[in-house]
N, C-alpha and C. Protein backbone atom coordinates (compact mmCIF):
# COMPACT_ATOMS: atom_id res chain seq x y z
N UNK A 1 -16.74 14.75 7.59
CA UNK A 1 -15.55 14.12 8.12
C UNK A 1 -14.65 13.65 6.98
N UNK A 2 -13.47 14.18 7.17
CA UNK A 2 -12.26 13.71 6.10
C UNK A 2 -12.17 12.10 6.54
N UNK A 3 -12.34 11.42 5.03
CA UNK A 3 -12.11 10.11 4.78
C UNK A 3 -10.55 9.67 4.88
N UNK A 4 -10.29 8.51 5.37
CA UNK A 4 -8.58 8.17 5.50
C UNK A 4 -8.52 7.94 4.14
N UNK A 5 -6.96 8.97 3.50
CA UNK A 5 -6.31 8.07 2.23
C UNK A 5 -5.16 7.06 2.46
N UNK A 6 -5.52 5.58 2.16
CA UNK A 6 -4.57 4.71 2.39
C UNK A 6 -4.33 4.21 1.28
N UNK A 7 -2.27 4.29 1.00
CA UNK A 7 -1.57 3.34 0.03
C UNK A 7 -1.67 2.24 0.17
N UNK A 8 -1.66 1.15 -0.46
CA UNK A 8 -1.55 -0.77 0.07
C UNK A 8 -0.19 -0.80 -0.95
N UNK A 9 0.60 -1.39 -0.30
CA UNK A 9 1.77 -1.76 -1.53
C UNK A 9 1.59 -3.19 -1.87
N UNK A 10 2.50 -3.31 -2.63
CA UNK A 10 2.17 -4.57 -4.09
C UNK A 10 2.25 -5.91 -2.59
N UNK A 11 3.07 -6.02 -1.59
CA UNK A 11 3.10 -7.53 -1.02
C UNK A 11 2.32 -7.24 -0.11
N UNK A 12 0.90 -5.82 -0.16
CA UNK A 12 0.24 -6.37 0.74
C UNK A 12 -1.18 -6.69 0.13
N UNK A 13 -1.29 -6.33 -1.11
CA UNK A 13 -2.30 -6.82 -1.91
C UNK A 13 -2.52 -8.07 -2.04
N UNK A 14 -0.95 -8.67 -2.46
CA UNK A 14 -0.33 -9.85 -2.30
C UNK A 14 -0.66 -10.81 -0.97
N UNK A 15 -1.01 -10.49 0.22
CA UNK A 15 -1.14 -10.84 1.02
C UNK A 15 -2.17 -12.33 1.03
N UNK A 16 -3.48 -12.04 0.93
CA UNK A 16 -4.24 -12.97 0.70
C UNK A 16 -3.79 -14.27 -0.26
N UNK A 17 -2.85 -13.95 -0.58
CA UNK A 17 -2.90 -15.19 -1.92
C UNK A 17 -1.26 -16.00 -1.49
N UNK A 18 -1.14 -15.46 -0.48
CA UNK A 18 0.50 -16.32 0.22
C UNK A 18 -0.14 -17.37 0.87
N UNK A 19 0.70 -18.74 1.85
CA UNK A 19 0.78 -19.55 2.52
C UNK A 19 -0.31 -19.49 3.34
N UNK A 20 -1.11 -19.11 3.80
CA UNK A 20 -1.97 -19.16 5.03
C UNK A 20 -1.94 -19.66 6.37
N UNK A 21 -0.62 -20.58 6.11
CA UNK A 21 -0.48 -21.40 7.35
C UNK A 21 -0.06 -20.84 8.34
N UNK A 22 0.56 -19.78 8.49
CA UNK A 22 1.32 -19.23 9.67
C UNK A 22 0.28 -18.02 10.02
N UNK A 23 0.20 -18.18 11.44
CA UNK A 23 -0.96 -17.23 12.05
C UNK A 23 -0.56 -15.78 11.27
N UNK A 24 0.32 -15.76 11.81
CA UNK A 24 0.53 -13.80 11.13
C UNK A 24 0.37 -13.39 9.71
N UNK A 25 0.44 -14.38 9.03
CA UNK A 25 -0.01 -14.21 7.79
C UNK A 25 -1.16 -14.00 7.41
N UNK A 26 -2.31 -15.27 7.84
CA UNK A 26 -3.40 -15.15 8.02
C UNK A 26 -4.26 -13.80 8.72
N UNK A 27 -3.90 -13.23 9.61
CA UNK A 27 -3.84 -12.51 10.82
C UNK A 27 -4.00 -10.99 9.54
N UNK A 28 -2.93 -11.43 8.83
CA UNK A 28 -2.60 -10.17 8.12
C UNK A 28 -3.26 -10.04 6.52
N UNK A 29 -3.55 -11.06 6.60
CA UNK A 29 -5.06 -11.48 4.82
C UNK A 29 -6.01 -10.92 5.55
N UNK A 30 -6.68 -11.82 6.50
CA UNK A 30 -7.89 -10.79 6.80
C UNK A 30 -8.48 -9.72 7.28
N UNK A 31 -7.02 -8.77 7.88
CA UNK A 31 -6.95 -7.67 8.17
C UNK A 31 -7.14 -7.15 6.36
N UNK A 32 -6.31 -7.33 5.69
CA UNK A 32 -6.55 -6.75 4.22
C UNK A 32 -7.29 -6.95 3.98
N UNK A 33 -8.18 -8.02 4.05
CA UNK A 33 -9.31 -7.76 3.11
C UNK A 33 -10.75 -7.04 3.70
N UNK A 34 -10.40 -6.90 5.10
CA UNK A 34 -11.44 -6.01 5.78
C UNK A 34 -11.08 -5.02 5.42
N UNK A 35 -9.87 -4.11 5.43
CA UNK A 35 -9.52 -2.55 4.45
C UNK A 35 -9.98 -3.00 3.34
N UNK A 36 -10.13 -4.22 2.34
CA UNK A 36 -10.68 -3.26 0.91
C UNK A 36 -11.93 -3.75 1.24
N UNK A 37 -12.83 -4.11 2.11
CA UNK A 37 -14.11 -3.64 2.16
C UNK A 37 -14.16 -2.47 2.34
N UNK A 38 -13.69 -1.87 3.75
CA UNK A 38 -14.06 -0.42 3.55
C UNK A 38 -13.41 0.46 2.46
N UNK A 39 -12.62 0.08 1.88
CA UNK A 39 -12.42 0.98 0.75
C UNK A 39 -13.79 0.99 -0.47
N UNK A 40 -14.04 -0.64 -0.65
CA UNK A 40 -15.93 -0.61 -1.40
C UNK A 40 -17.06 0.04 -0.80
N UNK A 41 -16.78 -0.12 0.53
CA UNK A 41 -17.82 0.91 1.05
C UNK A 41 -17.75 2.44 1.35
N UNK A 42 -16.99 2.66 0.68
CA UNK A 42 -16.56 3.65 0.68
C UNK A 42 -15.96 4.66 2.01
N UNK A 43 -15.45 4.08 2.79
CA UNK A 43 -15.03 4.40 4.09
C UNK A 43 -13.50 5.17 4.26
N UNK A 44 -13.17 5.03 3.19
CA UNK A 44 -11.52 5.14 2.85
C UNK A 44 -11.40 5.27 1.50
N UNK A 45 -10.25 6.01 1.70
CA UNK A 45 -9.84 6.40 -0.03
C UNK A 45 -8.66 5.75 -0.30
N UNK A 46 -8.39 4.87 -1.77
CA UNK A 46 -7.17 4.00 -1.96
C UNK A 46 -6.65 5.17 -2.67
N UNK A 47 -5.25 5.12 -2.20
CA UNK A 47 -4.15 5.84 -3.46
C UNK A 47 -3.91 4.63 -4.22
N UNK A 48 -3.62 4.75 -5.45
CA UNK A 48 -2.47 4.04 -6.49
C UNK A 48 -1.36 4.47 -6.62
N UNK A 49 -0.32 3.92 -7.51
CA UNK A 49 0.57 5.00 -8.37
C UNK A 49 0.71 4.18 -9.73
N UNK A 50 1.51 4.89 -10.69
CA UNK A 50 2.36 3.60 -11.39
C UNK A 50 3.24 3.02 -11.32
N UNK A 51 3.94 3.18 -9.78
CA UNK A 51 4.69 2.20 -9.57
C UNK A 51 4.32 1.00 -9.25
N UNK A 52 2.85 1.15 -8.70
CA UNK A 52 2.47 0.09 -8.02
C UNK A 52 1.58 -0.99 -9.42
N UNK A 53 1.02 -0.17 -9.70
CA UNK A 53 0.87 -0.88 -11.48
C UNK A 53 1.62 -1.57 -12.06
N UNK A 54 2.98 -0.75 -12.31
CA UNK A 54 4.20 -1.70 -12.93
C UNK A 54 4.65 -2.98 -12.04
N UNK A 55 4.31 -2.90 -10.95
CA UNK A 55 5.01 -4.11 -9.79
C UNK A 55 4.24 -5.00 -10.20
N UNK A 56 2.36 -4.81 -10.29
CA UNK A 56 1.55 -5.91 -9.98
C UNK A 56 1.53 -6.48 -11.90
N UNK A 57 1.37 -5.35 -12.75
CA UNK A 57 1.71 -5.85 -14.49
C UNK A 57 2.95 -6.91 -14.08
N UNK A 58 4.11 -7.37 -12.98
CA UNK A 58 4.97 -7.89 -13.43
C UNK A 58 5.25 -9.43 -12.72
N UNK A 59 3.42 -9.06 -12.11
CA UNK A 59 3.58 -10.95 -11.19
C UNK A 59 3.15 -11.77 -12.78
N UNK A 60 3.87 -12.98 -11.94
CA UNK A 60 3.50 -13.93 -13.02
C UNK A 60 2.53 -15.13 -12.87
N UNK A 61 1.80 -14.75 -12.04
CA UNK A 61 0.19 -15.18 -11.13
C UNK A 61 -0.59 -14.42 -12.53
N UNK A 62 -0.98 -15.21 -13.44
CA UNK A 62 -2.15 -14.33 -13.70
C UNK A 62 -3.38 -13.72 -13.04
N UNK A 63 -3.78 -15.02 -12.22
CA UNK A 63 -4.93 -14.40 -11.65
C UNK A 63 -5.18 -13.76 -10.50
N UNK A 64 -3.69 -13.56 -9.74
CA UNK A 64 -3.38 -12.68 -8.76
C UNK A 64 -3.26 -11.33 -9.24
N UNK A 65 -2.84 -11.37 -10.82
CA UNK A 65 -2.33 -10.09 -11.45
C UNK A 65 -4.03 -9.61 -11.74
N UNK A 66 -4.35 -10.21 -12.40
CA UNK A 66 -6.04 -9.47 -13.06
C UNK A 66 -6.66 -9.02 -11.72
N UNK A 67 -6.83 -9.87 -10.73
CA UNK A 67 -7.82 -9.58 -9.45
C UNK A 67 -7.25 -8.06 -8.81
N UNK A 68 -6.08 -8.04 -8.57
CA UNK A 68 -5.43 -6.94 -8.40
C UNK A 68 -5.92 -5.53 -8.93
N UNK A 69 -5.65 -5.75 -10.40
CA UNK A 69 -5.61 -4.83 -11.47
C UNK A 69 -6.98 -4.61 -11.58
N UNK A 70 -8.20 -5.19 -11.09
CA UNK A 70 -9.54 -5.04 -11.13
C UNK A 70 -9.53 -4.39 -10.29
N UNK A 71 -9.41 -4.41 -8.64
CA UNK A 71 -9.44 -4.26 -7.80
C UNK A 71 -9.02 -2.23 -7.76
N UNK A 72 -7.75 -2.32 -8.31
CA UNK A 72 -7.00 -1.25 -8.44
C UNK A 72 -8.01 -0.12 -9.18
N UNK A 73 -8.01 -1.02 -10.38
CA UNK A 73 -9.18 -0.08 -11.32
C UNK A 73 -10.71 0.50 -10.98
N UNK A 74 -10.98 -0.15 -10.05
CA UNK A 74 -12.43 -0.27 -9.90
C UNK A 74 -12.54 0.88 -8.88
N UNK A 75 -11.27 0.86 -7.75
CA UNK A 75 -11.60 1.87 -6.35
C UNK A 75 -10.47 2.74 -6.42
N UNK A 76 -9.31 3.00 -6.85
CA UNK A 76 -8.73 4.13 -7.06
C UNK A 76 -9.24 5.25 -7.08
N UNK A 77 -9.06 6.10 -5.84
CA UNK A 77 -9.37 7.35 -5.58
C UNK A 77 -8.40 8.43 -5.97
N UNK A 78 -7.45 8.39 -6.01
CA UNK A 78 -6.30 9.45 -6.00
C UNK A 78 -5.37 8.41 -6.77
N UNK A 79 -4.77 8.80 -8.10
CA UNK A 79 -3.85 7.89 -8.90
C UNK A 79 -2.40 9.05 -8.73
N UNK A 80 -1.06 8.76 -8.33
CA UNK A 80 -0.15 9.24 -8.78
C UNK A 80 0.22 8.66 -10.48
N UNK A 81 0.89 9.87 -10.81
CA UNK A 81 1.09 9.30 -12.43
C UNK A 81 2.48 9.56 -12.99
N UNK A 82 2.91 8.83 -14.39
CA UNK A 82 4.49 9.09 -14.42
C UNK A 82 4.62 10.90 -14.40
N UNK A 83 3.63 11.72 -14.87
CA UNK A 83 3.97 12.46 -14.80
C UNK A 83 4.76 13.56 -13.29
N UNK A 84 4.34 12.62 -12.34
CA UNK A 84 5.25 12.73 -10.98
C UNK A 84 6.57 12.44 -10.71
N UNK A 85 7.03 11.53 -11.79
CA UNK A 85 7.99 10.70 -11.40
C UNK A 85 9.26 11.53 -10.97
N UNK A 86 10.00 12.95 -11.41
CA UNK A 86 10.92 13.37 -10.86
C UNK A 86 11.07 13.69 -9.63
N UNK A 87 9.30 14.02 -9.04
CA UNK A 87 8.93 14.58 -7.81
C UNK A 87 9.20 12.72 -6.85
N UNK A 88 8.64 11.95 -7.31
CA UNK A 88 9.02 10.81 -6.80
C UNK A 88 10.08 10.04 -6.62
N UNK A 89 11.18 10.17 -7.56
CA UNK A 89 12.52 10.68 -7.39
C UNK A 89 13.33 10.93 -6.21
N UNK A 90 13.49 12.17 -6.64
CA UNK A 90 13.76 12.92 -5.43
C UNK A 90 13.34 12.54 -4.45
N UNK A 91 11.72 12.55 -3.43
CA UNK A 91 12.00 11.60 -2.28
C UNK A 91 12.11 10.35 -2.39
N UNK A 92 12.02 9.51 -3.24
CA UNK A 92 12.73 8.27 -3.00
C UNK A 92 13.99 8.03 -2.98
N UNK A 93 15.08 8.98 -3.52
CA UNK A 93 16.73 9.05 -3.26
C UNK A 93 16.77 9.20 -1.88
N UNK A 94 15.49 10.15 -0.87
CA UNK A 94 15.55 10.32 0.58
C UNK A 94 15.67 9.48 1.17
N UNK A 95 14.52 8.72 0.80
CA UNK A 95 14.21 7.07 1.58
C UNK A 95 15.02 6.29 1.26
N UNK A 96 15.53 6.07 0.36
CA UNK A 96 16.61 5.13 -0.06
C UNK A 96 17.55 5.33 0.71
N UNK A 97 18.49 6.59 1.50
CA UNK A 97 19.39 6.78 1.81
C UNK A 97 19.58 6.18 3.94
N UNK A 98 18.22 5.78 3.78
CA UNK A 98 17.75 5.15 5.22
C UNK A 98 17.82 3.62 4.94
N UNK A 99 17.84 2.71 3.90
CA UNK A 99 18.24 1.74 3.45
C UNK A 99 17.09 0.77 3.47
N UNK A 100 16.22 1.79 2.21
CA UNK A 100 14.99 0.94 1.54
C UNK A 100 14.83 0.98 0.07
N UNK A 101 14.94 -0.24 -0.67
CA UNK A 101 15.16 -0.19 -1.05
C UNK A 101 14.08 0.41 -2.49
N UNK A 102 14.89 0.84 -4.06
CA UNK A 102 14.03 1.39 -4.55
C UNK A 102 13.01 1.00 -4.78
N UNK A 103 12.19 0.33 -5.43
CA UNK A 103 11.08 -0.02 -5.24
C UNK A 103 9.73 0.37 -4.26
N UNK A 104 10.69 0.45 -2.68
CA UNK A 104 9.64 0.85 -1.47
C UNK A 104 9.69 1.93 -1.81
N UNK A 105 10.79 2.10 -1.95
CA UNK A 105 10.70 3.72 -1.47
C UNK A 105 9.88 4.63 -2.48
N UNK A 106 10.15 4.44 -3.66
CA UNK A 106 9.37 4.95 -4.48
C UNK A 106 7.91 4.87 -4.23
N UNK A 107 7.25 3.39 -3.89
CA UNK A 107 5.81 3.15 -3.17
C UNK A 107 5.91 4.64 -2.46
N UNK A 108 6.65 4.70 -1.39
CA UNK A 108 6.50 5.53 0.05
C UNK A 108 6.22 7.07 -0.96
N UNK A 109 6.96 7.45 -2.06
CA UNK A 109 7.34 8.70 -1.53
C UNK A 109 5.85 9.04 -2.52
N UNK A 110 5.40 7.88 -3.54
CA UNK A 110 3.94 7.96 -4.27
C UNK A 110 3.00 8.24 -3.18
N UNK A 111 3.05 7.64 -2.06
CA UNK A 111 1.88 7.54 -1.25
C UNK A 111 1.81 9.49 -0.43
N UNK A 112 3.19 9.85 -0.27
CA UNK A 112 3.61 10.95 0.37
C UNK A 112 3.27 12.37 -0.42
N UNK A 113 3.35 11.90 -1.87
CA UNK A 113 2.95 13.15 -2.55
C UNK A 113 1.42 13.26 -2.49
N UNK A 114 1.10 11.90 -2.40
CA UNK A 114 -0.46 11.96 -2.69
C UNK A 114 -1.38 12.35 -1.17
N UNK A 115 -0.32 12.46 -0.48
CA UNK A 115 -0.93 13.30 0.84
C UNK A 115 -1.52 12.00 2.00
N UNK A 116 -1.21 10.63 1.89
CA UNK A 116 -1.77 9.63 1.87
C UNK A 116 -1.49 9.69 3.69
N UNK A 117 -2.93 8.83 4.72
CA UNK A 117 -2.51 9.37 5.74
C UNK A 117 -1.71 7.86 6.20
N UNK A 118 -2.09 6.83 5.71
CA UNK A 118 -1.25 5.57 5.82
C UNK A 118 -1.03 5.21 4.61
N UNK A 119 0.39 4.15 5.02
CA UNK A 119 1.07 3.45 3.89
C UNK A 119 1.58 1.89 4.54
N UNK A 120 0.12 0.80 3.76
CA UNK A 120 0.39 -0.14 4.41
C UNK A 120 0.78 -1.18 3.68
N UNK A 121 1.72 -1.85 4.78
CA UNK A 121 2.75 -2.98 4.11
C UNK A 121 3.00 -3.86 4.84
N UNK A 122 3.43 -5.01 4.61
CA UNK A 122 3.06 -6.45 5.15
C UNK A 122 4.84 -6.44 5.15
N UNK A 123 5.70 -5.83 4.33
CA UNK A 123 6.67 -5.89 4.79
C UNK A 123 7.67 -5.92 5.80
N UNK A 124 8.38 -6.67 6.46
CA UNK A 124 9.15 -6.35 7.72
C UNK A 124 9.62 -5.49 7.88
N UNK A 125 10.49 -5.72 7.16
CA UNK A 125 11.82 -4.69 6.90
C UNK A 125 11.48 -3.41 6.27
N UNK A 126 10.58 -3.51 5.56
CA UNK A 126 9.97 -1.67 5.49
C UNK A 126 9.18 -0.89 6.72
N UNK A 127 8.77 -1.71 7.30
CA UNK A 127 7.46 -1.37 8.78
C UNK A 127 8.69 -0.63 9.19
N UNK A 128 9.87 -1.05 9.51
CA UNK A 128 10.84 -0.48 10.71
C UNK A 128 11.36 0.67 10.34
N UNK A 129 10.88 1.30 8.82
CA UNK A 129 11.16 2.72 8.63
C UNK A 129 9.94 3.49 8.57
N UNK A 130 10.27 4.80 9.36
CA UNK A 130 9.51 5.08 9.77
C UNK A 130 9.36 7.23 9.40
N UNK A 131 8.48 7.51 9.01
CA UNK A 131 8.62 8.86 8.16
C UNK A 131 7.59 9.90 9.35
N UNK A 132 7.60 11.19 9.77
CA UNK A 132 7.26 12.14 9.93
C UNK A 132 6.02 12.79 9.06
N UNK A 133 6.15 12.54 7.57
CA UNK A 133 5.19 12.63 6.41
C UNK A 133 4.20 11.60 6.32
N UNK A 134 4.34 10.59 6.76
CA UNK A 134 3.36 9.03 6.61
C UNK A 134 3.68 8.36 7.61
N UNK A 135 2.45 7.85 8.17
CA UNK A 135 2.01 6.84 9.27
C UNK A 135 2.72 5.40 8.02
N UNK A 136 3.09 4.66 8.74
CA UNK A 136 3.91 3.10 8.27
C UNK A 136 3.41 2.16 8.68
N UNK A 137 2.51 1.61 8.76
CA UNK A 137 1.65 0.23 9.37
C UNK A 137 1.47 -0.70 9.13
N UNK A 138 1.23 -1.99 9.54
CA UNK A 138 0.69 -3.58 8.78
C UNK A 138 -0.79 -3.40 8.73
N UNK A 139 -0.97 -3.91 8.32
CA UNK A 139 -2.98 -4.32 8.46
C UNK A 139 -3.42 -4.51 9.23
N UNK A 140 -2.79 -5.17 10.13
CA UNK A 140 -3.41 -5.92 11.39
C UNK A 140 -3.07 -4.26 12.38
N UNK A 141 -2.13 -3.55 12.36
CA UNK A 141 -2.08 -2.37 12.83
C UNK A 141 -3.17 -1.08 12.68
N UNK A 142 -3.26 -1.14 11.12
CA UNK A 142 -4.18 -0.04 10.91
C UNK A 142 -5.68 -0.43 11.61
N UNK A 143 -5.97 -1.71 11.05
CA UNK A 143 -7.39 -2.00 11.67
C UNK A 143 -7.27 -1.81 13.22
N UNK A 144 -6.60 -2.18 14.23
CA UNK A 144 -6.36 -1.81 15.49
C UNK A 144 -6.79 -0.48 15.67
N UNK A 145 -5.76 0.32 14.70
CA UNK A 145 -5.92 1.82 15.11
C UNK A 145 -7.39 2.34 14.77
N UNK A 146 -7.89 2.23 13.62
CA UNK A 146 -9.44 2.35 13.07
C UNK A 146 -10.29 1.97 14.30
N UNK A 147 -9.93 1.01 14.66
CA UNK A 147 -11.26 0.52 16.04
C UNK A 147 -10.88 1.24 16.95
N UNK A 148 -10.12 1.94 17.38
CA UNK A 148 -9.73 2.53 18.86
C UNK A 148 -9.93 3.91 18.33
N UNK A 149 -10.33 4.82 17.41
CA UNK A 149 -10.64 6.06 17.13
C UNK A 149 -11.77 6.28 17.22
């Protein structure tokens, strides 16, 4: 059985280490951190890229940044690399032109080359775009979908 490859972008890694106080937040930490169990148990395959490297090299949390960057290092299954970057490019000028901005989009189009079957994000305003090439989900979504398959 083909294993799911799932992207996490930088604010949903981020997730666990925000406010806790508001249900959906919470709601949406421990949905993440049940995906990177199964990513340790090997249930799922994490993409990276270096975009997502350069985002998390640029918190100024150290110890949000190291846990991350451990995290990243340790279960990375499939790494996009700069050597992609024109190919990433190009669809991110796509996505961009739907009005996301660079940063996501670049996430999106890393996760898209890498064949990735979700790309999950805690983001609002990115959830509501929505691609033909990649499933777009929150955490609290994907785990939904995982239990009902």
């Amino acid at each position: 059985m083909k294993k799911t490859k799932i992207y996490l972008d930088n604010c949903c890694f981020n997730r666990p280490y925000d406010d806790q106080s508001q249900l959906t937040v919470s709601m949406e930490a421990l949905a993440k951190l049940s995906i990177q169990q199964d990513i340790r148990n090997n249930n799922a395959d994490l993409v990276t890229s270096y975009i997502l490297v350069a985002e998390n090299t640029a918190n100024r949390f150290e110890e949000k940044r190291k846990d991350i960057q451990k995290f990243i290092d340790k279960y990375t299954n499939t790494y996009v690399s700069e050597k992609s970057a024109d190919m990433v490019k190009d669809i991110a000028i796509d996505i961009m032109n739907t009005g996301i901005k660079l940063m996501d989009a670049c996430h999106i189009a890393c996760a898209i080359i890498a064949g990735c079957d979700y790309f999950i994000s805690t983001d609002k305003r990115l959830l509501k775009y929505q691609s033909d090439k990649i499933k777009i989900v929150n955490p609290i979504s994907y785990i939904l979908e995982k239990e009902e398959a």
